[in-house]
ModelCIF file with pLDDT and N, C-alpha, C, O atoms, coordinates in Angstrom:
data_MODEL
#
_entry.id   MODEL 
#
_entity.id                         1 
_entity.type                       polymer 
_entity.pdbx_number_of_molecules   1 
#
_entity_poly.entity_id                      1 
_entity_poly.type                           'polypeptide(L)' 
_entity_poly.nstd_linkage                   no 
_entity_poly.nstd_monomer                   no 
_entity_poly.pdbx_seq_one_letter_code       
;(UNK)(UNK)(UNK)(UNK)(UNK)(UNK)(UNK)(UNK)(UNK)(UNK)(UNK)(UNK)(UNK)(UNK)(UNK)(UNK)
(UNK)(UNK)(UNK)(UNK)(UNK)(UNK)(UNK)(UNK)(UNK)(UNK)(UNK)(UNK)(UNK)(UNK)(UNK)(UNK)
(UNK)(UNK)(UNK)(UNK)(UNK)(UNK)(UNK)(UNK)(UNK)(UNK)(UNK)(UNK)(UNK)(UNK)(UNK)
;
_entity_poly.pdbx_seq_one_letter_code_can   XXXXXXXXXXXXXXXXXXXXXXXXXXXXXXXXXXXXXXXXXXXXXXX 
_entity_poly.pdbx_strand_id                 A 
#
loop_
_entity_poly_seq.entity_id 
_entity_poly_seq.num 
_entity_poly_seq.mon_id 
_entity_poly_seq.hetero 
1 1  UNK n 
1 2  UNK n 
1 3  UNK n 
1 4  UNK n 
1 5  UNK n 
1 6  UNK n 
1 7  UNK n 
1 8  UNK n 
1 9  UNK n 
1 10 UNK n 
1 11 UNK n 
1 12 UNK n 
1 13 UNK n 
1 14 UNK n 
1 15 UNK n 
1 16 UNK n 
1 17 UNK n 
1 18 UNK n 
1 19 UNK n 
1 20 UNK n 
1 21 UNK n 
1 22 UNK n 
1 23 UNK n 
1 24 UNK n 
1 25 UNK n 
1 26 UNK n 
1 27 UNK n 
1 28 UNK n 
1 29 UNK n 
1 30 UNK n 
1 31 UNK n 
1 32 UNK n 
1 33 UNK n 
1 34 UNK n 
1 35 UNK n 
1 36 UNK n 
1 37 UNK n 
1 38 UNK n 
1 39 UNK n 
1 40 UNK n 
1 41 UNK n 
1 42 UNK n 
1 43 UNK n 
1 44 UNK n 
1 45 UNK n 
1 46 UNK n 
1 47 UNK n 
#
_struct_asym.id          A 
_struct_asym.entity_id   1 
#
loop_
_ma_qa_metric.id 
_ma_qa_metric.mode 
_ma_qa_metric.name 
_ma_qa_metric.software_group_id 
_ma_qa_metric.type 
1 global pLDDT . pLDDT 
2 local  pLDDT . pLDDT 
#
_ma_qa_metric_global.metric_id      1 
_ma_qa_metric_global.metric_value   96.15 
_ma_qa_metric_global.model_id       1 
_ma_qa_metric_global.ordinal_id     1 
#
loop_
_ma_qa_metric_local.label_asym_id 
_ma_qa_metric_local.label_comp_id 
_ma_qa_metric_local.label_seq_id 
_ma_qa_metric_local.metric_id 
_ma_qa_metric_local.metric_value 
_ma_qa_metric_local.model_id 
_ma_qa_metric_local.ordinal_id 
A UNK 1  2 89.00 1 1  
A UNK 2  2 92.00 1 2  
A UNK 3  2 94.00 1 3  
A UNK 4  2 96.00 1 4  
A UNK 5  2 97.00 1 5  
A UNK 6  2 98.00 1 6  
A UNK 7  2 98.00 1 7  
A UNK 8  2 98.00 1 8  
A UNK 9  2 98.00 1 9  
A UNK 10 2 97.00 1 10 
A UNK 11 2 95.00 1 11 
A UNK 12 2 90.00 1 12 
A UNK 13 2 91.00 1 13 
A UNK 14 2 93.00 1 14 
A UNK 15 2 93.00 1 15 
A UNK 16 2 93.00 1 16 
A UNK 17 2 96.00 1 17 
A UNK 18 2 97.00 1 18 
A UNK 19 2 98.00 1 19 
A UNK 20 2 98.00 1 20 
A UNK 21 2 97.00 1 21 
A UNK 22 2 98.00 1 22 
A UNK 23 2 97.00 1 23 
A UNK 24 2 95.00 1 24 
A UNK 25 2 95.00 1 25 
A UNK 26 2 96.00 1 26 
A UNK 27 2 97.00 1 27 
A UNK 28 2 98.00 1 28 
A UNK 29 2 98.00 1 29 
A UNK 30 2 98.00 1 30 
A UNK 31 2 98.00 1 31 
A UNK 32 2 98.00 1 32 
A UNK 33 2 96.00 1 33 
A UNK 34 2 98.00 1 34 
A UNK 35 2 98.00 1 35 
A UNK 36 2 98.00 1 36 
A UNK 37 2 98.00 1 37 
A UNK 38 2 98.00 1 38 
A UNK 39 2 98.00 1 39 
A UNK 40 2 98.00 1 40 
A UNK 41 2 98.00 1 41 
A UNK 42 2 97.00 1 42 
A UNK 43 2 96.00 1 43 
A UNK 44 2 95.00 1 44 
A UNK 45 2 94.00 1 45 
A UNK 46 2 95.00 1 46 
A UNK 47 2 96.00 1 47 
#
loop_
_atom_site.group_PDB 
_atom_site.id 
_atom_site.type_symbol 
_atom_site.label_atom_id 
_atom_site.label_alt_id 
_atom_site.label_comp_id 
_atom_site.label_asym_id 
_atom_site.label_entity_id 
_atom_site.label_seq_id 
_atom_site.pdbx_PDB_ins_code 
_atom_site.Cartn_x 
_atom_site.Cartn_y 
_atom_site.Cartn_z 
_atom_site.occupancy 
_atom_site.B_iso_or_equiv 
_atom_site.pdbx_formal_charge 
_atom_site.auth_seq_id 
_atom_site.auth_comp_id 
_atom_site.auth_asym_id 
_atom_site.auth_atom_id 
_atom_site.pdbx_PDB_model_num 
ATOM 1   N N  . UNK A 1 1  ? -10.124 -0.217 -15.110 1.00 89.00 ? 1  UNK A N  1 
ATOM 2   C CA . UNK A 1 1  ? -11.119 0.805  -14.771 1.00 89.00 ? 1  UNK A CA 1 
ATOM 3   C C  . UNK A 1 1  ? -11.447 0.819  -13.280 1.00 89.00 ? 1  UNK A C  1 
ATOM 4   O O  . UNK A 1 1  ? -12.327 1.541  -12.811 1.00 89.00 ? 1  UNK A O  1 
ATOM 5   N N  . UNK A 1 2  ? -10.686 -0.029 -12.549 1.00 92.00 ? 2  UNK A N  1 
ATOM 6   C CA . UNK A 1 2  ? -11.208 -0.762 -11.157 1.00 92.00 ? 2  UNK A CA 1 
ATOM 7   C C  . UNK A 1 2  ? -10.003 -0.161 -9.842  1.00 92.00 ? 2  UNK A C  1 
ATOM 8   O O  . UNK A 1 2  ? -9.925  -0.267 -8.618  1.00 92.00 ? 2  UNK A O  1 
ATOM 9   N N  . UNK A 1 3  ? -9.141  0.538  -11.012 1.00 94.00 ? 3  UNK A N  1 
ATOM 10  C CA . UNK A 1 3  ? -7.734  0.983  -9.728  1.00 94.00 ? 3  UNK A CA 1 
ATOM 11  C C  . UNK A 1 3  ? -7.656  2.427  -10.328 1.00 94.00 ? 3  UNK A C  1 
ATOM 12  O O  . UNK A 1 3  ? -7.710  3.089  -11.365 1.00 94.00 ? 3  UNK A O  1 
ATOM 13  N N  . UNK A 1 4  ? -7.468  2.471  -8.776  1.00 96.00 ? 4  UNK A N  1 
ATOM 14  C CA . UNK A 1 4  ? -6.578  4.048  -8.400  1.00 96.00 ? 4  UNK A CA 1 
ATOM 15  C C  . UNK A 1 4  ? -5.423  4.098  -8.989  1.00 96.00 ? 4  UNK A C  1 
ATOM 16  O O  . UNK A 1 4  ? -4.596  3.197  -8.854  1.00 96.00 ? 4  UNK A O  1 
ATOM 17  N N  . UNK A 1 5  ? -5.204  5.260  -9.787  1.00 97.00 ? 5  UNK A N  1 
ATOM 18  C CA . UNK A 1 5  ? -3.858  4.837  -10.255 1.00 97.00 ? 5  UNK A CA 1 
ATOM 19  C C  . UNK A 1 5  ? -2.745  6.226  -10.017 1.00 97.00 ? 5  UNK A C  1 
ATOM 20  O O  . UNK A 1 5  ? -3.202  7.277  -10.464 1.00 97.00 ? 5  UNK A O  1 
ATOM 21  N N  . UNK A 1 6  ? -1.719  6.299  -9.539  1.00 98.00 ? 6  UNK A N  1 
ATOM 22  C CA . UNK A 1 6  ? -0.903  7.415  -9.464  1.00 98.00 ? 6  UNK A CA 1 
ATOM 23  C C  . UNK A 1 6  ? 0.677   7.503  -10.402 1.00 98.00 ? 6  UNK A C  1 
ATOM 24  O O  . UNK A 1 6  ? 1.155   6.663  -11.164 1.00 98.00 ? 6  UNK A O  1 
ATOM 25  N N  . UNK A 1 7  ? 1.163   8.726  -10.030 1.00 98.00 ? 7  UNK A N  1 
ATOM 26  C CA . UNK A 1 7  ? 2.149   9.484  -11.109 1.00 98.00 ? 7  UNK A CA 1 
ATOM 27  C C  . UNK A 1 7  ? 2.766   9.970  -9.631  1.00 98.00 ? 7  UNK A C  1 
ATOM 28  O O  . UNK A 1 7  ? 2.195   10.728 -8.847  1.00 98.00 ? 7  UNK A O  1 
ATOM 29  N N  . UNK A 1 8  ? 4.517   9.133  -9.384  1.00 98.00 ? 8  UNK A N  1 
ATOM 30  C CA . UNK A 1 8  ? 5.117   9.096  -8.235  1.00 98.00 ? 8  UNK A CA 1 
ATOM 31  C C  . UNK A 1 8  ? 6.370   9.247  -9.145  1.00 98.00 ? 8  UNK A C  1 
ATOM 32  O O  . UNK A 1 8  ? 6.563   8.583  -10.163 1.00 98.00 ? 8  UNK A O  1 
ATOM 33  N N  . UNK A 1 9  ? 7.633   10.713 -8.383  1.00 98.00 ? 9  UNK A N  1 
ATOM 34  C CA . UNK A 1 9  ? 8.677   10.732 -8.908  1.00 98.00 ? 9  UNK A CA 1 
ATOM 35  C C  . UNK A 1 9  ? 9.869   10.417 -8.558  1.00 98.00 ? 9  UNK A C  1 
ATOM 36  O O  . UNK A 1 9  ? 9.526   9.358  -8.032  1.00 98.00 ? 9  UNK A O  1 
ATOM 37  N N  . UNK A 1 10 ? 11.277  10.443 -8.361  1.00 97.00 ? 10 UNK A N  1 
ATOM 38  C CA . UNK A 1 10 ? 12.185  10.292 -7.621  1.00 97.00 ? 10 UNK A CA 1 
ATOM 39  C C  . UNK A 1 10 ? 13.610  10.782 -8.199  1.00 97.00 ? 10 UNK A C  1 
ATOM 40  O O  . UNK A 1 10 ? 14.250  10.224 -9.090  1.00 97.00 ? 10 UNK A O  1 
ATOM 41  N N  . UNK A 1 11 ? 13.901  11.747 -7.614  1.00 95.00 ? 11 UNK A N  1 
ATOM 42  C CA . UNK A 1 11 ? 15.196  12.693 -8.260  1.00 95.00 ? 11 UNK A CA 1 
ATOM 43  C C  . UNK A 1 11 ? 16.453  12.257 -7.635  1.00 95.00 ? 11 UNK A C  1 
ATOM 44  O O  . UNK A 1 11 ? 16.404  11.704 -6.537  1.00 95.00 ? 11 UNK A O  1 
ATOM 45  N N  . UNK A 1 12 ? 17.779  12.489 -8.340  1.00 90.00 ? 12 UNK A N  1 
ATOM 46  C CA . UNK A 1 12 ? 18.791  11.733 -7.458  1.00 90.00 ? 12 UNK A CA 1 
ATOM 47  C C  . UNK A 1 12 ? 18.960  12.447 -6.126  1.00 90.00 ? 12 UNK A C  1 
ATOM 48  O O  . UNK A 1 12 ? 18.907  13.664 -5.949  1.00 90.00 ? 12 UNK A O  1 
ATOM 49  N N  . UNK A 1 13 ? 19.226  11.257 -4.984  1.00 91.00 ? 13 UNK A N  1 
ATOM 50  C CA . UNK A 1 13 ? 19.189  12.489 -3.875  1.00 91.00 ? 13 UNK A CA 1 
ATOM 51  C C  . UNK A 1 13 ? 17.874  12.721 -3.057  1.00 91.00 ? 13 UNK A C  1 
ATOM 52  O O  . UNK A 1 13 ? 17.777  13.384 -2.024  1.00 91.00 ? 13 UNK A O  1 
ATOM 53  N N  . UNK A 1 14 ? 17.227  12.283 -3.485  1.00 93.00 ? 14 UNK A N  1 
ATOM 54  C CA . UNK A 1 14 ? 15.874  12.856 -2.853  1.00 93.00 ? 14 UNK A CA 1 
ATOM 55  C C  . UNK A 1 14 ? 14.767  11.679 -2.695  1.00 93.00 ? 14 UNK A C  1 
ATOM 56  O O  . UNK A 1 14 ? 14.905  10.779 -3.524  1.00 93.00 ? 14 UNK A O  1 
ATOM 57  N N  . UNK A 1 15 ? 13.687  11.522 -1.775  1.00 93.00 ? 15 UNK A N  1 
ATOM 58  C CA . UNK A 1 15 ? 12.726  10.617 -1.443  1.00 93.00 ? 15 UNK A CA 1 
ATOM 59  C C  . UNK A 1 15 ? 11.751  11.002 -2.836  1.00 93.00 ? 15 UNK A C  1 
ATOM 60  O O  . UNK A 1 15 ? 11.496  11.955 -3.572  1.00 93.00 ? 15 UNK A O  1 
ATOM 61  N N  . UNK A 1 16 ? 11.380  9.443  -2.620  1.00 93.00 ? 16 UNK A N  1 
ATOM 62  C CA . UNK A 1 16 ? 9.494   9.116  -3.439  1.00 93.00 ? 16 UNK A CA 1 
ATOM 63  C C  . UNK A 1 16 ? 8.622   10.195 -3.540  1.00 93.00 ? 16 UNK A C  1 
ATOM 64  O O  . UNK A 1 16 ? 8.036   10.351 -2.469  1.00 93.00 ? 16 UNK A O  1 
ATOM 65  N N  . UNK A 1 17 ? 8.245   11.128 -4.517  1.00 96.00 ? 17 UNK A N  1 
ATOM 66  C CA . UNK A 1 17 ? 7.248   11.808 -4.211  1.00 96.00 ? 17 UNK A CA 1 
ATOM 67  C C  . UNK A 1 17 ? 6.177   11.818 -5.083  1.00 96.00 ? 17 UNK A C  1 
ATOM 68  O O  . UNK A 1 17 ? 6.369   11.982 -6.287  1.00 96.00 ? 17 UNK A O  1 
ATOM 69  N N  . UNK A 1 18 ? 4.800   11.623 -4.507  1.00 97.00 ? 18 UNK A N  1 
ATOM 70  C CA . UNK A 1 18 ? 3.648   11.588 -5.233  1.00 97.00 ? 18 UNK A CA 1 
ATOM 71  C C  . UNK A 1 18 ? 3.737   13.160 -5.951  1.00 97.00 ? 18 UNK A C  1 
ATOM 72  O O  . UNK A 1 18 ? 4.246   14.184 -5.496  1.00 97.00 ? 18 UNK A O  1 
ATOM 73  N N  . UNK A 1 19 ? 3.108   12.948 -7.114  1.00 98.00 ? 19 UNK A N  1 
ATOM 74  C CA . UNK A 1 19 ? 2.760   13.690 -8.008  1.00 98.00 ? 19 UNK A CA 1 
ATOM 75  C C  . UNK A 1 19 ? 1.402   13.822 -8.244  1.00 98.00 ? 19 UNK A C  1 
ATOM 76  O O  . UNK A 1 19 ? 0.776   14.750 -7.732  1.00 98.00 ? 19 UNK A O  1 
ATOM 77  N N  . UNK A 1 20 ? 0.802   12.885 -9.061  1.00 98.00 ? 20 UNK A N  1 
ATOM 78  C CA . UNK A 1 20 ? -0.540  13.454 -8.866  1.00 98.00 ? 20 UNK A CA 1 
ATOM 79  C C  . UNK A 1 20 ? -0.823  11.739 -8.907  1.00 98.00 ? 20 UNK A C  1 
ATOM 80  O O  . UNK A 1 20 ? -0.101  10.823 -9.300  1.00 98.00 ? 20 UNK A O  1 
ATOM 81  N N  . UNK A 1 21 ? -2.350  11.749 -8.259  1.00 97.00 ? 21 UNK A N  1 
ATOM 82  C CA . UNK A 1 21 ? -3.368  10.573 -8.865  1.00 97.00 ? 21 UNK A CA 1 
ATOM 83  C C  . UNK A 1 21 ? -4.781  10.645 -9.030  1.00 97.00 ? 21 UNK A C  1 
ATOM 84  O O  . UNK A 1 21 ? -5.375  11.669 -8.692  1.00 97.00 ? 21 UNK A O  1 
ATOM 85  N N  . UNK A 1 22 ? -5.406  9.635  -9.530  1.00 98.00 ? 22 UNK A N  1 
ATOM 86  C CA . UNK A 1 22 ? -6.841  9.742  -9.847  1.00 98.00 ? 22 UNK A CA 1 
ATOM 87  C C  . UNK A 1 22 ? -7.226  8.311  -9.921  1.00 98.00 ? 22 UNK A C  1 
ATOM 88  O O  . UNK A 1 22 ? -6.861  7.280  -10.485 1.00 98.00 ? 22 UNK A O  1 
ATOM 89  N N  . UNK A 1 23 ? -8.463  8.876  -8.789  1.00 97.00 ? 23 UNK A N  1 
ATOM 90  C CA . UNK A 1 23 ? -9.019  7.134  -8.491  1.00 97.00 ? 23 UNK A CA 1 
ATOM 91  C C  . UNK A 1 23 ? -10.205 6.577  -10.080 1.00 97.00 ? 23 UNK A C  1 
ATOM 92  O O  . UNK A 1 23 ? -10.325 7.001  -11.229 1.00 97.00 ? 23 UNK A O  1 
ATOM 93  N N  . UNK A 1 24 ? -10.816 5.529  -9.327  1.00 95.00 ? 24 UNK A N  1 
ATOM 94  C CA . UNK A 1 24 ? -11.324 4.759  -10.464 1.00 95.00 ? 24 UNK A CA 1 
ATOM 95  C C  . UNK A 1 24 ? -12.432 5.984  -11.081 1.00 95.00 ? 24 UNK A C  1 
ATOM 96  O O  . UNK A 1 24 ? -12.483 6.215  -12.289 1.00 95.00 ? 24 UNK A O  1 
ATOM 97  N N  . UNK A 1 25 ? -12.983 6.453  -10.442 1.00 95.00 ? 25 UNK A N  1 
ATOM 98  C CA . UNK A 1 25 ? -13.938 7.456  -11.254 1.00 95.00 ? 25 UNK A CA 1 
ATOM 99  C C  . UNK A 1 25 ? -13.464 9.120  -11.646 1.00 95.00 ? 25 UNK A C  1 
ATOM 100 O O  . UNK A 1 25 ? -14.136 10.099 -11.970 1.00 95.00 ? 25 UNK A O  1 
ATOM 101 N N  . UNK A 1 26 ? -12.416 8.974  -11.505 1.00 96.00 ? 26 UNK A N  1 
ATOM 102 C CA . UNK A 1 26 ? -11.463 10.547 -12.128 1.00 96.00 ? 26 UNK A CA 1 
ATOM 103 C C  . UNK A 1 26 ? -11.840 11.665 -11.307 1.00 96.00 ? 26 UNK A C  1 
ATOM 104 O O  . UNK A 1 26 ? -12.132 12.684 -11.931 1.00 96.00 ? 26 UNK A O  1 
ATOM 105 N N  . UNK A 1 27 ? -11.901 11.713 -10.068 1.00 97.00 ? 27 UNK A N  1 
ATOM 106 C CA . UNK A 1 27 ? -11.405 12.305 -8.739  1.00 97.00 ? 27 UNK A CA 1 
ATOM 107 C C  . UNK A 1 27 ? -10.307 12.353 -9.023  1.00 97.00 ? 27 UNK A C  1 
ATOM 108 O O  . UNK A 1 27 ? -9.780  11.318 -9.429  1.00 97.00 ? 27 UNK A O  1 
ATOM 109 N N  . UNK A 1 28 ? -9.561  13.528 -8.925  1.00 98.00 ? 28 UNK A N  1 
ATOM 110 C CA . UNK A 1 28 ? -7.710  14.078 -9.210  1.00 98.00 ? 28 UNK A CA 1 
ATOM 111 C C  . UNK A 1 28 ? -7.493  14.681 -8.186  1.00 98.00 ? 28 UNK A C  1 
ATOM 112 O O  . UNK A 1 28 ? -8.382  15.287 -7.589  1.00 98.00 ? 28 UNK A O  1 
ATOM 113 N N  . UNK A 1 29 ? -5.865  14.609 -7.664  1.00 98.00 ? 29 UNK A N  1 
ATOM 114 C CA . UNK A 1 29 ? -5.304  15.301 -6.633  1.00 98.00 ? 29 UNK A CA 1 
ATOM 115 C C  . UNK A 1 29 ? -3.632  15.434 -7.314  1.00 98.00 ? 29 UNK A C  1 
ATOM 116 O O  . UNK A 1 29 ? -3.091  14.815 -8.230  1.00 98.00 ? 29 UNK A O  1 
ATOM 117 N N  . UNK A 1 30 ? -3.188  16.421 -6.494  1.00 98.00 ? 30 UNK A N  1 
ATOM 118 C CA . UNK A 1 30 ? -1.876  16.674 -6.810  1.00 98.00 ? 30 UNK A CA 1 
ATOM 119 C C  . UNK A 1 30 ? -1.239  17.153 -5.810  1.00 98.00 ? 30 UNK A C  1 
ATOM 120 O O  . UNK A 1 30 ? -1.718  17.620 -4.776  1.00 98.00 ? 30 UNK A O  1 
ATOM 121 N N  . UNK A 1 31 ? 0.477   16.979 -6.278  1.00 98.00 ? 31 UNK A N  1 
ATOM 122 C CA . UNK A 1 31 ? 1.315   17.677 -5.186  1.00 98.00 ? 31 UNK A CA 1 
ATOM 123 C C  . UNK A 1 31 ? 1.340   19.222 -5.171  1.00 98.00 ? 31 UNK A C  1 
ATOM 124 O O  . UNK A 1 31 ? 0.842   19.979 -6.004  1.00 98.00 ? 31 UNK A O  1 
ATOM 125 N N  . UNK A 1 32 ? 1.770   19.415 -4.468  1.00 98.00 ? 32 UNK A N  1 
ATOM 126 C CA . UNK A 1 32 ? 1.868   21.398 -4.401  1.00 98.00 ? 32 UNK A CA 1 
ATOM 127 C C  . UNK A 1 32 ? 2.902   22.192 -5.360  1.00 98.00 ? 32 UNK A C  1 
ATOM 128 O O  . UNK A 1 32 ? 2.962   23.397 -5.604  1.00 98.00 ? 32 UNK A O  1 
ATOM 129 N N  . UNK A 1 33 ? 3.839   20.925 -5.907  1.00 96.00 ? 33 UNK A N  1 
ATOM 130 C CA . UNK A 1 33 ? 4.447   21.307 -6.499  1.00 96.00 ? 33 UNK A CA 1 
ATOM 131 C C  . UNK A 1 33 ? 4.404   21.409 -7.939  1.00 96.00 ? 33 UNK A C  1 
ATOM 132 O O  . UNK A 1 33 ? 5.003   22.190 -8.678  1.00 96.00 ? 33 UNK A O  1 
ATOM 133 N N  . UNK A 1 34 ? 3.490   20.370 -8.241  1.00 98.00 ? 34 UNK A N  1 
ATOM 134 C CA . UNK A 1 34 ? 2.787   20.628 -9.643  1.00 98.00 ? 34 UNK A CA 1 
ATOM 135 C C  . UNK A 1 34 ? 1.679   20.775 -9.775  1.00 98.00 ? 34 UNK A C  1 
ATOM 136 O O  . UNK A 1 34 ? 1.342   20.290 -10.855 1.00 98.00 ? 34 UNK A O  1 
ATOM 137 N N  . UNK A 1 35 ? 0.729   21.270 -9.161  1.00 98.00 ? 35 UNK A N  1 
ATOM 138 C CA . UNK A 1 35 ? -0.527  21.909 -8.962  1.00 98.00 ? 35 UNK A CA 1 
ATOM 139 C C  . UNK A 1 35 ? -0.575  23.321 -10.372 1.00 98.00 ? 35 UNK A C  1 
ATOM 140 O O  . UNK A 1 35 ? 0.091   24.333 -10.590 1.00 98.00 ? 35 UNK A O  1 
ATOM 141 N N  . UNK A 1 36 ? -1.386  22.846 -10.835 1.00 98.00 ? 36 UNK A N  1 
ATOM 142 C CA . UNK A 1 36 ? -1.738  23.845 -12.111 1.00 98.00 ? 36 UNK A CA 1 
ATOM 143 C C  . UNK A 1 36 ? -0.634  23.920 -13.425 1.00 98.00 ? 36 UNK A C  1 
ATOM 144 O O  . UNK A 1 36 ? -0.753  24.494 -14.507 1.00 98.00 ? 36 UNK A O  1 
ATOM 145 N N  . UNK A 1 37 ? 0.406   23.157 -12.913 1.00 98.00 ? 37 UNK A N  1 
ATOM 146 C CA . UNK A 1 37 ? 1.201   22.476 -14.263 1.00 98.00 ? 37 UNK A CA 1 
ATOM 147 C C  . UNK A 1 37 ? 1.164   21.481 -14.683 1.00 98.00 ? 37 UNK A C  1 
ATOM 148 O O  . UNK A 1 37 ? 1.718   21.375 -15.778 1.00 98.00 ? 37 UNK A O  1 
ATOM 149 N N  . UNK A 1 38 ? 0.662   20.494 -14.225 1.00 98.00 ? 38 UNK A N  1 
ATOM 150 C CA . UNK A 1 38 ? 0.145   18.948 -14.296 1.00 98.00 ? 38 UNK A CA 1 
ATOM 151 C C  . UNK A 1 38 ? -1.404  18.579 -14.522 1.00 98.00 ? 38 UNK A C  1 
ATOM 152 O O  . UNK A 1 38 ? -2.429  19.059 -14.037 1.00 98.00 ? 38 UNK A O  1 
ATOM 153 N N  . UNK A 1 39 ? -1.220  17.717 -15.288 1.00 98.00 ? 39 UNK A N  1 
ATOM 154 C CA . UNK A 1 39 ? -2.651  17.220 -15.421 1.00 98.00 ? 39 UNK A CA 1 
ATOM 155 C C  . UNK A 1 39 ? -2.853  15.550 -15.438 1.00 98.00 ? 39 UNK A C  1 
ATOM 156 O O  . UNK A 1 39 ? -2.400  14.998 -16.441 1.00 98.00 ? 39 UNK A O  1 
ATOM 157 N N  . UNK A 1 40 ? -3.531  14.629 -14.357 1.00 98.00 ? 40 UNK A N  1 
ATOM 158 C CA . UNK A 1 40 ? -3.077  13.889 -14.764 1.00 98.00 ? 40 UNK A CA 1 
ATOM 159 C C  . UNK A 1 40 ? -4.519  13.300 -15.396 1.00 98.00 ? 40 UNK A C  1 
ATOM 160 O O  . UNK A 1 40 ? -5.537  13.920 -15.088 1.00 98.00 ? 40 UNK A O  1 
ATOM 161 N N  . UNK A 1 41 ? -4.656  11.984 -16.375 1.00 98.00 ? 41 UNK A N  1 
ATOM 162 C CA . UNK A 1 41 ? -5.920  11.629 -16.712 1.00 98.00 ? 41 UNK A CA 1 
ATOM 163 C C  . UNK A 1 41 ? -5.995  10.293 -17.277 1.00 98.00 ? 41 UNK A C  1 
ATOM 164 O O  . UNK A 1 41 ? -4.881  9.784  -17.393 1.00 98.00 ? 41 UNK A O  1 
ATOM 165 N N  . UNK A 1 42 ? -6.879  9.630  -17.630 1.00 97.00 ? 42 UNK A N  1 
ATOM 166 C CA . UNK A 1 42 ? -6.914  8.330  -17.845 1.00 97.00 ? 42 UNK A CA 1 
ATOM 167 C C  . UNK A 1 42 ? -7.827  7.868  -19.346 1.00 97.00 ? 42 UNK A C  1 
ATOM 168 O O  . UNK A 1 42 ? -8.456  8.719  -19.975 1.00 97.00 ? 42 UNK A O  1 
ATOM 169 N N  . UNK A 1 43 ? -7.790  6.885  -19.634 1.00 96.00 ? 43 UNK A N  1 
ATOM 170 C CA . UNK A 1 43 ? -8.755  6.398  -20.550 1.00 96.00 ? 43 UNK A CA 1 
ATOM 171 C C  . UNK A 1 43 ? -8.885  4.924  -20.030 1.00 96.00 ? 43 UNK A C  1 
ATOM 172 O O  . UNK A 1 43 ? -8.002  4.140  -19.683 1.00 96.00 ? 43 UNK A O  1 
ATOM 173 N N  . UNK A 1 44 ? -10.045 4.801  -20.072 1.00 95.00 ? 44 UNK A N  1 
ATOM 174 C CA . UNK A 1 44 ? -10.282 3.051  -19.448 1.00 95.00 ? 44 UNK A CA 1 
ATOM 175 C C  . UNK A 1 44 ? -10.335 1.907  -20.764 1.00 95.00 ? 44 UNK A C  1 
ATOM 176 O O  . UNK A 1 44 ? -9.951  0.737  -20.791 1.00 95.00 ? 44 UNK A O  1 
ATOM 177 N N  . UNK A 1 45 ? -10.935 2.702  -21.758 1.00 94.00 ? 45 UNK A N  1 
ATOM 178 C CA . UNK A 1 45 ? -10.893 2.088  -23.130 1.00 94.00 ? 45 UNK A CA 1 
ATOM 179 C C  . UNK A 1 45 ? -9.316  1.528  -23.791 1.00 94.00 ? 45 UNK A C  1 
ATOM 180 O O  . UNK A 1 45 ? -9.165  0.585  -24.568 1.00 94.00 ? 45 UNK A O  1 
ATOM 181 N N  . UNK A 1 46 ? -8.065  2.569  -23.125 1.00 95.00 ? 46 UNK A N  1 
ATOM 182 C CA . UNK A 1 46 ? -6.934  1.757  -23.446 1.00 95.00 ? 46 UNK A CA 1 
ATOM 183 C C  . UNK A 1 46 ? -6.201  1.310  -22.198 1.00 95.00 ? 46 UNK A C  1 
ATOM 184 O O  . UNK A 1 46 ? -4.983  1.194  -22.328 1.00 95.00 ? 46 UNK A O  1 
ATOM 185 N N  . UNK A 1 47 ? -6.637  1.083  -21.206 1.00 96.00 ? 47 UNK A N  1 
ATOM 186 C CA . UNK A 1 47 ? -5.906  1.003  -19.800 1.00 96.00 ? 47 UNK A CA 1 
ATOM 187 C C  . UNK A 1 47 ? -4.840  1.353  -19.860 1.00 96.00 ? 47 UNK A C  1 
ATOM 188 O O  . UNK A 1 47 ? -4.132  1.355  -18.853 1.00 96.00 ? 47 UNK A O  1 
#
């Protein structure tokens, strides 16, 4: 419940790219590329 946690991809061919994350209190951000197709979210009850 204590970490930031992110959703990072990597296609053949191509660099690291963040996708989305959400810190310890579910503040969300995303890439531009999955912005409004992605959702990312958490439960602390099952880490």
């Amino acid at each position: 419940s204590f970490y930031n946690m992110a959703w990072y991809r990597q296609a053949p061919g191509k660099r690291h790219e963040r996708v989305a994350d959400i810190t310890r209190d579910g503040t969300t951000s995303y890439a531009v590329s999955v912005k409004g197709r992605f959702t990312i979210s958490r439960d602390n009850d099952k880490n």
